[in-house]
Protein backbone atom coordinates (compact mmCIF):
# COMPACT_ATOMS: atom_id res chain seq x y z
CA UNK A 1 -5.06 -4.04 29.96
CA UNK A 2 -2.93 -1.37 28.07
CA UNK A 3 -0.69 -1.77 31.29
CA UNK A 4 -0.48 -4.88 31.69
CA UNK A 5 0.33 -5.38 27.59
CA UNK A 6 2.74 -2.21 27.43
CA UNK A 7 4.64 -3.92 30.89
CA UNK A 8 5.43 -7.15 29.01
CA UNK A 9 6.64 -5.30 25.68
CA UNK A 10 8.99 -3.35 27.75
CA UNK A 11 10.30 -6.46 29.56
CA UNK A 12 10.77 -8.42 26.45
CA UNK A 13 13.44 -8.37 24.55
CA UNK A 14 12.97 -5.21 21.90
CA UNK A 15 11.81 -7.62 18.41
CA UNK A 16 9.12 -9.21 20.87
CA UNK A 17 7.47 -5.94 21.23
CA UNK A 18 8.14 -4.94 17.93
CA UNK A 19 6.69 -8.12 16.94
CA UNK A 20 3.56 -8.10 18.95
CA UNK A 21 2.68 -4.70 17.35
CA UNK A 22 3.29 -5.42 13.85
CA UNK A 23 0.83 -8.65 14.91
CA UNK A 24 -1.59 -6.20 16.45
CA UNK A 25 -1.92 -3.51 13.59
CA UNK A 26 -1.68 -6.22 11.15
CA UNK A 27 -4.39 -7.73 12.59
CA UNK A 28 -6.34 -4.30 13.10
CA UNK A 29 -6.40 -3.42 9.44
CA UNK A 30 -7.00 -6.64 8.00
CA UNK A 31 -10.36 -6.74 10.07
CA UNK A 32 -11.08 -3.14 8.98
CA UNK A 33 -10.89 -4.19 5.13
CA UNK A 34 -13.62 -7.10 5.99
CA UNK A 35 -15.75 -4.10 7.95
CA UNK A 36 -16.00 -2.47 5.30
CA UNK A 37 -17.30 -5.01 2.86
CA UNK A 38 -20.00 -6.27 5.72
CA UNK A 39 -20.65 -2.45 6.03
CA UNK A 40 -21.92 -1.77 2.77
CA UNK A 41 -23.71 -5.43 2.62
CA UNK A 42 -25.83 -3.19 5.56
CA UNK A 43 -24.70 -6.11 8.58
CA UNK A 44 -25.02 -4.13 11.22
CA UNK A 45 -24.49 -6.31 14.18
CA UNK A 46 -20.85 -8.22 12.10
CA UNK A 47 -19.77 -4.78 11.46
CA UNK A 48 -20.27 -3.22 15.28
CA UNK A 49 -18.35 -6.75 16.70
CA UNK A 50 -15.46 -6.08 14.33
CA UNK A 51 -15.46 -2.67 14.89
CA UNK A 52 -15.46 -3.00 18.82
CA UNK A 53 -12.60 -5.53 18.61
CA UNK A 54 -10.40 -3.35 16.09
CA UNK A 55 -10.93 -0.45 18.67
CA UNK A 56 -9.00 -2.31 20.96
CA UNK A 57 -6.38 -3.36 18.74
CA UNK A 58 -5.72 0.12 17.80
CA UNK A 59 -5.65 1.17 21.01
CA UNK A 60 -3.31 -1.25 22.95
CA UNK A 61 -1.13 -0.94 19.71
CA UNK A 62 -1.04 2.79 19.08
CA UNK A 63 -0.60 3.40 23.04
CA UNK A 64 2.39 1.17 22.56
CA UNK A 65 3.99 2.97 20.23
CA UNK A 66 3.89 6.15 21.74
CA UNK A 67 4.65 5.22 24.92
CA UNK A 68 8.06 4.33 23.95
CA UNK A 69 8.72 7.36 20.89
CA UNK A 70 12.56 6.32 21.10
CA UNK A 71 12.17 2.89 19.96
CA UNK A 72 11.94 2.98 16.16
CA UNK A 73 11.60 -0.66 15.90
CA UNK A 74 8.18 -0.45 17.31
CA UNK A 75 7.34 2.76 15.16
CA UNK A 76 8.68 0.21 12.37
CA UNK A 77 6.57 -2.40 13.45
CA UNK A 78 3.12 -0.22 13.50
CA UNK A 79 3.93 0.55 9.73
CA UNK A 80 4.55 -2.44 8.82
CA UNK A 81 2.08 -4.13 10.90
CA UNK A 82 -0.39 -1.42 8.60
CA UNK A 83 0.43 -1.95 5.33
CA UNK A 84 0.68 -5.94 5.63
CA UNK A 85 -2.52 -5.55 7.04
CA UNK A 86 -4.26 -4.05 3.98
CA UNK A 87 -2.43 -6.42 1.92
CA UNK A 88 -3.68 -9.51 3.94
CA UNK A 89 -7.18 -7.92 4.34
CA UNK A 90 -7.54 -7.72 0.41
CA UNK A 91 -6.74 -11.20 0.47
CA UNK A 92 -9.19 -12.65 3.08
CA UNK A 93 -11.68 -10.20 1.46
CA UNK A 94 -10.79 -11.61 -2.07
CA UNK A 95 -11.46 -15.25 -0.68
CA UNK A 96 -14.26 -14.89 1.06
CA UNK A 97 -16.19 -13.40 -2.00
CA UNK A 98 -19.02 -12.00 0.00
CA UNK A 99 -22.04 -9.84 -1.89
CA UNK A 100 -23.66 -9.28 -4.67
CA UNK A 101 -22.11 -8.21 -8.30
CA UNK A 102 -23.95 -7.13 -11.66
CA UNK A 103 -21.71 -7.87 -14.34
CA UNK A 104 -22.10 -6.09 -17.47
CA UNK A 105 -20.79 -7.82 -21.00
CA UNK A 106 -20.55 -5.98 -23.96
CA UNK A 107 -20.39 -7.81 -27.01
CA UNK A 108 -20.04 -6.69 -30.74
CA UNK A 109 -21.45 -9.70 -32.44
CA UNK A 110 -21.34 -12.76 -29.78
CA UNK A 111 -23.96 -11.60 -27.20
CA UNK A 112 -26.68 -14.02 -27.87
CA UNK A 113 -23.75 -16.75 -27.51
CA UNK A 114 -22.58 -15.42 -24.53
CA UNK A 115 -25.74 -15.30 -22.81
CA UNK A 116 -26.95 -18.85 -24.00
CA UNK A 117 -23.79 -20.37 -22.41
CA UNK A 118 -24.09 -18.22 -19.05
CA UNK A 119 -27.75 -19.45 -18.78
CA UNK A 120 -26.28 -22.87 -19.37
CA UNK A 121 -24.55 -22.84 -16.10
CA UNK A 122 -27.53 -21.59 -14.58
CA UNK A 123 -27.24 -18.02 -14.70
CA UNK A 124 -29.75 -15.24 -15.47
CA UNK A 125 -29.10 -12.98 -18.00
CA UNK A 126 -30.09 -9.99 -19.41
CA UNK A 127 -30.08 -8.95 -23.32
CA UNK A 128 -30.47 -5.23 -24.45
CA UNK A 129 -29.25 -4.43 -27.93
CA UNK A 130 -27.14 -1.10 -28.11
CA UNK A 131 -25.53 1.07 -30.75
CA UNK A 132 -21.58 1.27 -29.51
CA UNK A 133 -19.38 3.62 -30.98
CA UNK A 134 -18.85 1.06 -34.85
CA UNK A 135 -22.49 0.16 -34.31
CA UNK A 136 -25.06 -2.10 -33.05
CA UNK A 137 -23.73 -4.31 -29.99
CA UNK A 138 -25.29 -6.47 -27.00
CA UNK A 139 -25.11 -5.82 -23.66
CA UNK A 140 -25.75 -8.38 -21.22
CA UNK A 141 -26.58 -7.96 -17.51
CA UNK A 142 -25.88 -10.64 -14.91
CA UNK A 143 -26.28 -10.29 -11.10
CA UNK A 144 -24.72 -13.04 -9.52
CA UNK A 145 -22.74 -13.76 -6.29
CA UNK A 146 -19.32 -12.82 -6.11
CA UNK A 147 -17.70 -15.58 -5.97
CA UNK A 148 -19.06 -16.49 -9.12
CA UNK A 149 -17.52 -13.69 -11.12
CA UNK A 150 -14.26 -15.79 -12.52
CA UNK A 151 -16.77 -18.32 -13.63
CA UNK A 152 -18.98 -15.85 -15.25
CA UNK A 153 -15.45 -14.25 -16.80
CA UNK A 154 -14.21 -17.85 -18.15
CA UNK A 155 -17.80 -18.56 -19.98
CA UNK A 156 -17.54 -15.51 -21.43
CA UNK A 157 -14.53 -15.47 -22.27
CA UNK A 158 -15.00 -18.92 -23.95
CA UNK A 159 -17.74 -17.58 -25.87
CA UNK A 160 -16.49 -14.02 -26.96
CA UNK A 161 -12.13 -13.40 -26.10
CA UNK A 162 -13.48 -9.78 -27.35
CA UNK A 163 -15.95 -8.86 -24.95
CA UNK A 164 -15.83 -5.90 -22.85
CA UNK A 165 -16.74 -7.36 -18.92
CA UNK A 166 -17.01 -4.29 -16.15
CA UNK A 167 -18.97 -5.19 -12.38
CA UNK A 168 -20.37 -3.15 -10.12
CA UNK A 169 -20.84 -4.19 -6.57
CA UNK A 170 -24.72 -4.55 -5.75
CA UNK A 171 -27.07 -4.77 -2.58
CA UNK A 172 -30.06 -6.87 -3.45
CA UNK A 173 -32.98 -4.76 -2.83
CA UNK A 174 -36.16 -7.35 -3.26
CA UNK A 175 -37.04 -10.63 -5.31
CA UNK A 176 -34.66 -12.07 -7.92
CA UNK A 177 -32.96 -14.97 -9.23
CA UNK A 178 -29.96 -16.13 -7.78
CA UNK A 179 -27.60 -18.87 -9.28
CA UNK A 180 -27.71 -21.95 -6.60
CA UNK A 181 -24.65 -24.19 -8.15
């Protein structure tokens, strides 16, 4: 297959190769950014199909490459191909929203608000009263799916433009409540 691939780059005009590696690597790294994210979710059998397929990207590209050293267009195109590749990988990871978060929101004075208008919209929340550094605060814990986070940041927002919002990405262990909007 390498062959048969690296035959028709040479025999193309020089930006045709150069172009089908770029598309290759591109390709390659975007699918490693989603491997990743199904990798730590624990899906096994989505992570070995992507990581077969990259395998073969890699290799058909990166055998390209150095079959033909003297052609800098298609040492160009592997870099290139890389870096727009974890570019466009961040954003197919960033719209597919896949997983788990638990949001933390730290409030000095609105947390009760905050977490009566997250429940609102059907979330479940968490209250624990803290002392903060210029005293007593609430801080509010919220595991929801990912692509509910900018929701969960507009409410509270709304609620509290002062609040302190960090996330941490989760794997749900056992039982819980999930938002179903």
């Amino acid at each position: 297959m390498n062959d048969l691939l690296s035959s028709t780059l040479f025999t193309q005009p020089i930006w045709v190769g150069a172009l089908i590696i770029f598309l290759l690597r591109m390709i390659n790294i975007s699918m490693d950014t989603v491997r990743l994210l199904f990798m730590i979710q624990g899906r096994k059998f989505i992570v070995w199909i992507l990581g077969f397929i990259q395998s073969i990207l890699f290799v058909v590209a990166i055998g390209s490459v150095l079959s033909r050293l003297d052609n800098v267009w298609f040492l160009l195109a592997y870099a290139g191909g890389y870096s727009t590749g974890a570019f466009v990988g961040m954003w197919v990871e960033e719209r597919l929203a896949l997983g788990h978060l638990q949001v933390t929101i730290i409030s000095t004075s609105l947390g009760t608000s905050i977490a009566e208008h997250l429940r609102s919209e059907g979330f479940a929340v968490t209250e624990i009263p803290a002392r903060g550094k210029d005293g007593m605060v609430s801080i509010l814990h919220c595991d929801v799916m990912r692509k509910d986070l900018h929701l969960i940041e507009t409410v509270t927002m709304e609620a509290d433009p002062k609040a302190f919002i960090t996330t941490e990405n989760v794997r749900p262990l056992r039982a819980g409540f999930w938002r179903n909007k």
